[in-house]
N, C-alpha and C. Protein backbone atom coordinates (compact mmCIF):
# COMPACT_ATOMS: atom_id res chain seq x y z
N UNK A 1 0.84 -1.18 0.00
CA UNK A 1 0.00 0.00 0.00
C UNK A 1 0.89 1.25 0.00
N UNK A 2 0.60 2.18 -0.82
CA UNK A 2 1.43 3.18 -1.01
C UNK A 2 1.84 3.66 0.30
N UNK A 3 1.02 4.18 1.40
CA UNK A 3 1.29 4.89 2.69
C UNK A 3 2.63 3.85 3.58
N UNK A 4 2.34 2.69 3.07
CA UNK A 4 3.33 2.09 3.74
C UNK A 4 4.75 2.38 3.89
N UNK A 5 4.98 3.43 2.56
CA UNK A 5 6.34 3.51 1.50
C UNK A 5 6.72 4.70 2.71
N UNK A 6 5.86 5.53 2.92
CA UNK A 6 6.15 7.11 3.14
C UNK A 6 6.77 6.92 5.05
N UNK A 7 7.00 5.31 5.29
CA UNK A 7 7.10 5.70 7.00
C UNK A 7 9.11 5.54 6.92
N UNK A 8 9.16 6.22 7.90
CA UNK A 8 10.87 6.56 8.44
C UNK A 8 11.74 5.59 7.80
N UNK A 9 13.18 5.69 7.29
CA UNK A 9 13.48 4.79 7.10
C UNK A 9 13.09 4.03 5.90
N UNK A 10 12.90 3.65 5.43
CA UNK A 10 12.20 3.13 4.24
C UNK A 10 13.19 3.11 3.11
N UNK A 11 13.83 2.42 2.75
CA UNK A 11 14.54 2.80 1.42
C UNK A 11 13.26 3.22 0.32
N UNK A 12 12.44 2.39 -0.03
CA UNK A 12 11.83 2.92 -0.99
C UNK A 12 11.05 4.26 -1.13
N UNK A 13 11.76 5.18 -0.20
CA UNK A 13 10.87 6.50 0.15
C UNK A 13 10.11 6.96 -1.47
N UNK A 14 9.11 7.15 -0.95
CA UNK A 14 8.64 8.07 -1.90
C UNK A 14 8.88 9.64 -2.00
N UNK A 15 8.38 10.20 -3.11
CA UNK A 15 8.27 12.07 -3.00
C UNK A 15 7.42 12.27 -3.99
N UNK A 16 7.37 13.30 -3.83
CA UNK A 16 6.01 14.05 -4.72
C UNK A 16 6.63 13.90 -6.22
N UNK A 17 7.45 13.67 -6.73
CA UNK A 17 7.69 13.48 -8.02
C UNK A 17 7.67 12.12 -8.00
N UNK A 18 7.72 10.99 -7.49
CA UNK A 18 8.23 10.20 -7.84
C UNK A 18 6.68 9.59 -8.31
N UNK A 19 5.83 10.24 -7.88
CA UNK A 19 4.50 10.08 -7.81
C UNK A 19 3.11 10.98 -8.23
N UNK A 20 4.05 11.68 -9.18
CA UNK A 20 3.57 12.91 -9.98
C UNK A 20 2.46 13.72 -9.17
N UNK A 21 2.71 13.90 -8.11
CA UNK A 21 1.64 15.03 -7.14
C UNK A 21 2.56 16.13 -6.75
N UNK A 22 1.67 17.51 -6.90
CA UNK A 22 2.33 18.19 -6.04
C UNK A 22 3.37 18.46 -4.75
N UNK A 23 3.66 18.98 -4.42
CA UNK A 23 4.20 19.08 -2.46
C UNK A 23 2.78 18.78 -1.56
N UNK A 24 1.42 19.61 -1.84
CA UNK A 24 0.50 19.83 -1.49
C UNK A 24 -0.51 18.71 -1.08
N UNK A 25 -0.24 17.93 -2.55
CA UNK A 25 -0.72 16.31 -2.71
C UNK A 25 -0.25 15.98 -1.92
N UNK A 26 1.11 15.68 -2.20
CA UNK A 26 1.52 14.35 -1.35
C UNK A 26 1.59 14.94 0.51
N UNK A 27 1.83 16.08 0.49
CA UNK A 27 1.73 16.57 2.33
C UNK A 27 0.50 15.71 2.76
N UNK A 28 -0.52 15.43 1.84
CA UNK A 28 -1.71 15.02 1.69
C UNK A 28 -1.85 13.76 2.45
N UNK A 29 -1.19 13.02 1.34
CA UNK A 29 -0.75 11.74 1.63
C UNK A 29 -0.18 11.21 2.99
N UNK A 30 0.77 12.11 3.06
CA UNK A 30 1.66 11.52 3.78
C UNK A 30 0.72 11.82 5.30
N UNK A 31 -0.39 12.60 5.49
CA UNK A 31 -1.20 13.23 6.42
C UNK A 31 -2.77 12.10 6.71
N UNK A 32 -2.27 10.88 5.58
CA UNK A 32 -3.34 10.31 5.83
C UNK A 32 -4.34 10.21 4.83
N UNK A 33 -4.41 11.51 4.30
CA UNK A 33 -5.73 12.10 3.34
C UNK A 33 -5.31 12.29 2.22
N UNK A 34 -6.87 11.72 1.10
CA UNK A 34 -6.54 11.28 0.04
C UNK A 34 -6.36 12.79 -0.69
N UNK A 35 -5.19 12.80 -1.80
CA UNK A 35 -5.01 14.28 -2.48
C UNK A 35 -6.41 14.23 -3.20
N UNK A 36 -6.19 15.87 -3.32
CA UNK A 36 -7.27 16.30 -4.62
C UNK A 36 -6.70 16.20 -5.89
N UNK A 37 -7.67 15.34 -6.74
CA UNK A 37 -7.27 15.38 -8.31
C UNK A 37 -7.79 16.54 -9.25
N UNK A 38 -6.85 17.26 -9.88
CA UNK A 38 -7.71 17.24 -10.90
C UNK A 38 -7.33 16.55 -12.28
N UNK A 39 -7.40 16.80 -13.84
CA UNK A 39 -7.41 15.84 -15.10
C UNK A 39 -5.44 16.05 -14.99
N UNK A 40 -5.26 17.21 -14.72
CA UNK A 40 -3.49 17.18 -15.14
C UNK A 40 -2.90 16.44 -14.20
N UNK A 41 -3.41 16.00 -12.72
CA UNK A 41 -2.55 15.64 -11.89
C UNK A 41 -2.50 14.22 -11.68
N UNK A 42 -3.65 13.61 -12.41
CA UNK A 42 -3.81 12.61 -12.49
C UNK A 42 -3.43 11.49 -14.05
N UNK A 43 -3.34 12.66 -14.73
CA UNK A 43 -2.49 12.34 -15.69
C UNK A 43 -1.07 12.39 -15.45
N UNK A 44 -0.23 12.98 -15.05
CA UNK A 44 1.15 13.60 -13.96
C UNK A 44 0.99 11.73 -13.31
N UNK A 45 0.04 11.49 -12.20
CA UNK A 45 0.40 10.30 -11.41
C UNK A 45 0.64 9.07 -12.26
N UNK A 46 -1.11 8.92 -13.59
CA UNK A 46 -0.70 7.53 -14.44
C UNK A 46 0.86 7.66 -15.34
N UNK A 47 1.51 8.90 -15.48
CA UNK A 47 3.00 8.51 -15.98
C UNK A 47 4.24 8.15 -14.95
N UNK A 48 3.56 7.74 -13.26
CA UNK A 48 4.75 8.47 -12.67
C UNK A 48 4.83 6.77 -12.44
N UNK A 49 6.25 6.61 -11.69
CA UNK A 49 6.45 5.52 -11.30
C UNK A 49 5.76 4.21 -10.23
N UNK A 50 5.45 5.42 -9.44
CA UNK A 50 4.61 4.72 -8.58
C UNK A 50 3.40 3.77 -9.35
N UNK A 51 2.72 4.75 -10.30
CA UNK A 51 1.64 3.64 -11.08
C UNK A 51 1.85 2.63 -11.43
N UNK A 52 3.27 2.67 -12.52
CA UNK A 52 3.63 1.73 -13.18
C UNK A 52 4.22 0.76 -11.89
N UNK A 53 4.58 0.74 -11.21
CA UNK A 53 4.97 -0.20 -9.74
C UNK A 53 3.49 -0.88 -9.29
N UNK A 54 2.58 -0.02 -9.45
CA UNK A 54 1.19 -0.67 -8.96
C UNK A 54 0.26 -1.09 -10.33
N UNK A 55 0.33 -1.02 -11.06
CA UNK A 55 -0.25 -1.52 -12.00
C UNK A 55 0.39 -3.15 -12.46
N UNK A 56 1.97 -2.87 -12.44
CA UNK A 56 2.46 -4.20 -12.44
C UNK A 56 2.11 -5.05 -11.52
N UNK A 57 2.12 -4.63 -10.20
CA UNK A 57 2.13 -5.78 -9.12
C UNK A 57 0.00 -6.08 -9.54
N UNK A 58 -0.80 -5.36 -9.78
CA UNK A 58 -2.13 -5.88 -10.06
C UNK A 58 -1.52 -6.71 -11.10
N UNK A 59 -1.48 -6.47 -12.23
CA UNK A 59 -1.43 -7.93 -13.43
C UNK A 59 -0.47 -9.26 -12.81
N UNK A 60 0.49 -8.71 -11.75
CA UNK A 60 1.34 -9.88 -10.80
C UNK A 60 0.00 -11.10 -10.59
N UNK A 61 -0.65 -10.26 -10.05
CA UNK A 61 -2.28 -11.66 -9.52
C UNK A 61 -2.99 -11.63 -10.02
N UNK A 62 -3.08 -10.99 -11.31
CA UNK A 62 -4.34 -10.61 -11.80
C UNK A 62 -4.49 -11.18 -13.28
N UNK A 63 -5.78 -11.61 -13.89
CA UNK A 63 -5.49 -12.12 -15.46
C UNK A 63 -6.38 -11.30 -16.13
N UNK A 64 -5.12 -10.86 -17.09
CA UNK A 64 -5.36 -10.04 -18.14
C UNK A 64 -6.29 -10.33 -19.30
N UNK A 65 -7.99 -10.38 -18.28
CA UNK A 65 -9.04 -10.67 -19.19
C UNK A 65 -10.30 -9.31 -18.92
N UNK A 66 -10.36 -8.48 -20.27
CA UNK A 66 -11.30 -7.51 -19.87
C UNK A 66 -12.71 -8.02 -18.98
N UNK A 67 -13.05 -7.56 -18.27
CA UNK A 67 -14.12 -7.86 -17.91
C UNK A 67 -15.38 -7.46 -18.45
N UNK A 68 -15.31 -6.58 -19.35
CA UNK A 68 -16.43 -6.67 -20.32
C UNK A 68 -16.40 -7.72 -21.38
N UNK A 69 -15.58 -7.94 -22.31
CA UNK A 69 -15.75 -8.62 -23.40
C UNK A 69 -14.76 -9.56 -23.30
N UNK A 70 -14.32 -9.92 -22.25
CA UNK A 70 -13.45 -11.19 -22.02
C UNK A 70 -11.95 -11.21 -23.38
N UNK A 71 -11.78 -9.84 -23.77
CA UNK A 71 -10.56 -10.17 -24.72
C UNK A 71 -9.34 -9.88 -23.75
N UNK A 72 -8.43 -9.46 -24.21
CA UNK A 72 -7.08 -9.24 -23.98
C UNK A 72 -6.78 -7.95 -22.91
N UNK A 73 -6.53 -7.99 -21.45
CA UNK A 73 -7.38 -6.78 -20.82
C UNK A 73 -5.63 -5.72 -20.98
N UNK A 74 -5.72 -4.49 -21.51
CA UNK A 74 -4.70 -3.67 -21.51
C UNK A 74 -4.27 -2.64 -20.39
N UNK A 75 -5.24 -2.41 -19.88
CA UNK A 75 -6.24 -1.10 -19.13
C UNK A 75 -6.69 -1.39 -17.68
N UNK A 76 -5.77 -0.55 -16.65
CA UNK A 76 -7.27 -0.60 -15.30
C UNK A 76 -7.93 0.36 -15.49
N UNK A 77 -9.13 0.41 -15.12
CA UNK A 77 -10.06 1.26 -15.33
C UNK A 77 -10.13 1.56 -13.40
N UNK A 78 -9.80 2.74 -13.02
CA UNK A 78 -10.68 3.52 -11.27
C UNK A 78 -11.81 3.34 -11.22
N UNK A 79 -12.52 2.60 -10.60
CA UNK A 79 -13.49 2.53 -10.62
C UNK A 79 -14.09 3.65 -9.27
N UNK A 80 -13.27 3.92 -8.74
CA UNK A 80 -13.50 4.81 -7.89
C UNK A 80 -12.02 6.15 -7.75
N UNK A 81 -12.32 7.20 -7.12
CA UNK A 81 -10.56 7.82 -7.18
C UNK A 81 -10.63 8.38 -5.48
N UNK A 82 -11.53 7.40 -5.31
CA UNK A 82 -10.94 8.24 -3.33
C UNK A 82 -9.81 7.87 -2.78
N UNK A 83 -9.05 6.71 -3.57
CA UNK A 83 -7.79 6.17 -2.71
C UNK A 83 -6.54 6.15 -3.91
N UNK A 84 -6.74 7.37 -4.40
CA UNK A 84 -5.95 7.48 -5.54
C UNK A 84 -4.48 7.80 -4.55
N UNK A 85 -2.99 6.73 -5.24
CA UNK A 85 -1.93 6.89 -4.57
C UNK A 85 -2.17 5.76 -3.42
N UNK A 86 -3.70 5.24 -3.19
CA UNK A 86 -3.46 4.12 -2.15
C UNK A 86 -4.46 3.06 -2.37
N UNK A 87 -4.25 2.82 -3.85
CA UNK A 87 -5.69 2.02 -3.99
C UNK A 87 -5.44 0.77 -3.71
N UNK A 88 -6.57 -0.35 -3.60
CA UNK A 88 -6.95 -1.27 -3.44
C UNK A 88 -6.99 -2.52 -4.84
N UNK A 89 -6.44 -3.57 -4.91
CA UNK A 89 -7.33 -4.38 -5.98
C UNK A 89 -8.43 -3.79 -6.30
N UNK A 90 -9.45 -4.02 -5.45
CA UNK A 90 -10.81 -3.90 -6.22
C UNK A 90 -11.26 -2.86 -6.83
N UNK A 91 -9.98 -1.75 -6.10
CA UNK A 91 -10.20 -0.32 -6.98
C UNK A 91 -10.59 -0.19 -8.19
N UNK A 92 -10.06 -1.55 -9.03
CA UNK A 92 -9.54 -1.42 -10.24
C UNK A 92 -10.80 -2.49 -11.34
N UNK A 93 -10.69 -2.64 -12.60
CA UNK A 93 -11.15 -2.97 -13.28
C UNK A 93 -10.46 -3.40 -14.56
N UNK A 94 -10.06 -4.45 -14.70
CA UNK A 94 -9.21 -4.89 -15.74
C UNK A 94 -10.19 -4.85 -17.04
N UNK A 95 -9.97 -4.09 -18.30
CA UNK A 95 -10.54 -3.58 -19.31
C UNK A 95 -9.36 -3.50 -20.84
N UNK A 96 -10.33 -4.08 -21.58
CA UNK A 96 -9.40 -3.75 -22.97
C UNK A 96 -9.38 -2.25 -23.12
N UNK A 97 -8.81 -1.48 -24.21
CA UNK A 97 -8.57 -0.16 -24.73
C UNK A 97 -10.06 0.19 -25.39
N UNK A 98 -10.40 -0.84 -25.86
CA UNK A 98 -12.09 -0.36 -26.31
C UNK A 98 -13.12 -0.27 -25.21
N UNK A 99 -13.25 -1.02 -24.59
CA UNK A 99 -14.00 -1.29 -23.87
C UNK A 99 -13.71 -0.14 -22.52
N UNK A 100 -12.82 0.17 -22.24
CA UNK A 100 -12.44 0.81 -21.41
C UNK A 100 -12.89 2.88 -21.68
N UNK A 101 -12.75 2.68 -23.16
CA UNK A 101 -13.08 4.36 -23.94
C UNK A 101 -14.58 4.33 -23.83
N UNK A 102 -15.02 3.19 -23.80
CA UNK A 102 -16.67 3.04 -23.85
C UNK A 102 -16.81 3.03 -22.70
N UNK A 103 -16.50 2.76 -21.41
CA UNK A 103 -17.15 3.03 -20.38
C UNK A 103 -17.04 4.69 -20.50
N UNK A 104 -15.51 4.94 -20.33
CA UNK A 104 -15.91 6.74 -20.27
C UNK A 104 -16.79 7.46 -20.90
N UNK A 105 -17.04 7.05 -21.78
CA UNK A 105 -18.24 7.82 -22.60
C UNK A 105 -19.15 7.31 -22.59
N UNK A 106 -19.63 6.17 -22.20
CA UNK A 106 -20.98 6.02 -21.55
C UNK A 106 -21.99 6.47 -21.14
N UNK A 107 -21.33 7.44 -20.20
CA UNK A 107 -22.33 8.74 -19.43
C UNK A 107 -22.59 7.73 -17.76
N UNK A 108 -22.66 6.43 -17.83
CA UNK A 108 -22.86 5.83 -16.38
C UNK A 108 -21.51 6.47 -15.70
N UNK A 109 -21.96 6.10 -14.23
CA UNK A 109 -21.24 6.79 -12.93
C UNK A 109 -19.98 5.91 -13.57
N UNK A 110 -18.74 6.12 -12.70
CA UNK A 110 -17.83 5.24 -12.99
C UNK A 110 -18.01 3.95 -12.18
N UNK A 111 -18.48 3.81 -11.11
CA UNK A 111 -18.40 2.89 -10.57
C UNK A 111 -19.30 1.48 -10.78
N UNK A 112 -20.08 2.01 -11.94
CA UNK A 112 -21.21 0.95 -12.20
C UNK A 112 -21.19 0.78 -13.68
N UNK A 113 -20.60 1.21 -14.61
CA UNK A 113 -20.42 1.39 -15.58
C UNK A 113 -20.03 0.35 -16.30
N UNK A 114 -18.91 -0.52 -15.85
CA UNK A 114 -18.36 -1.58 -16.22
C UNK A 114 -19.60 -2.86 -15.99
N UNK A 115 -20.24 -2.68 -15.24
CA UNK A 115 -21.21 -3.55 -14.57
C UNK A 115 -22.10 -3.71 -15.47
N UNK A 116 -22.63 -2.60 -15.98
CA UNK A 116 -23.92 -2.16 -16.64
C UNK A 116 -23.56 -2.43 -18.39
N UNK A 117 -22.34 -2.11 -18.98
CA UNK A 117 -22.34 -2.53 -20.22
C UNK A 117 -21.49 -3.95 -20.33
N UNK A 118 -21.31 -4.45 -18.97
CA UNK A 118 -20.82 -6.06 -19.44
C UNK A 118 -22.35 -6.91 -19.54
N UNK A 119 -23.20 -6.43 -18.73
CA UNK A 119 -24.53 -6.71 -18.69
C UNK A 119 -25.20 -6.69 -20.22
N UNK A 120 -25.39 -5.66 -21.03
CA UNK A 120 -25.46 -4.86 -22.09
C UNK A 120 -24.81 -5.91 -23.23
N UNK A 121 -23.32 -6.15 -22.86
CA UNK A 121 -22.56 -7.00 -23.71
C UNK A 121 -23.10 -8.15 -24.12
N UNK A 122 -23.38 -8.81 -23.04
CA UNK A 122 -24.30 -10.06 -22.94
C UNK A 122 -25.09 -10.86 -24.02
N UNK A 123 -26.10 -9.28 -23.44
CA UNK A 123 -27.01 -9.85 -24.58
C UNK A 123 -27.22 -9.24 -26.49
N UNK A 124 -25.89 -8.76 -26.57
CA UNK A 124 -26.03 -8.64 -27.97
C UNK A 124 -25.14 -9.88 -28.89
């Protein structure tokens, strides 16, 4: 879990770059509380290292089968962003590149979205 990284000692310290957040963000973090996103900073985090460290260790246990259309999954999809920098497995949603552009534009919440057009998928 990310917060784990940020205690004394730690070789793997983190910092606000290493994890594309502000000073502000990560004071955030390191305070317990989840940063505020907005579209640049969260674009800033999916290039920063930390993601790519947590995205690997999900496909570590995880099989790379979209959960909508059962192809080739490329993509986590947030299904939520309150624990952004400390998410959870279930945070996540393993999704192809199509399937994944179609939830966003969907118009459903994010969190039900995947639910609702694997449903959808089904029956066509």
């Amino acid at each position: 879990m990310f917060l784990g990284i940020l205690k004394k000692g730690d070789k793997r310290r983190a910092s606000s770059s290493t994890i594309g957040l502000s000073n502000s963000q990560f004071k955030r973090l390191q305070e317990g509380k989840t940063p505020k996103m907005t579209k640049e900073t969260y674009k800033l985090y999916l290039s920063s290292k930390w993601w790519n460290n947590r995205r690997a260790k999900y496909w570590k246990h995880h099989k790379r089968v979209c959960y909508i259309c059962d192809s080739y999954a490329t993509e986590l999809h947030h299904n939520n962003y309150s624990r952004i920098g400390k998410e959870l497995d279930k945070d996540f949603v393993p999704l192809c590149n199509g399937c994944h552009k179609m939830v966003h534009n969907s118009g459903y919440k994010l969190k039900k979205a995947h639910i609702i057009l694997k449903e959808n998928h089904k029956t066509i």
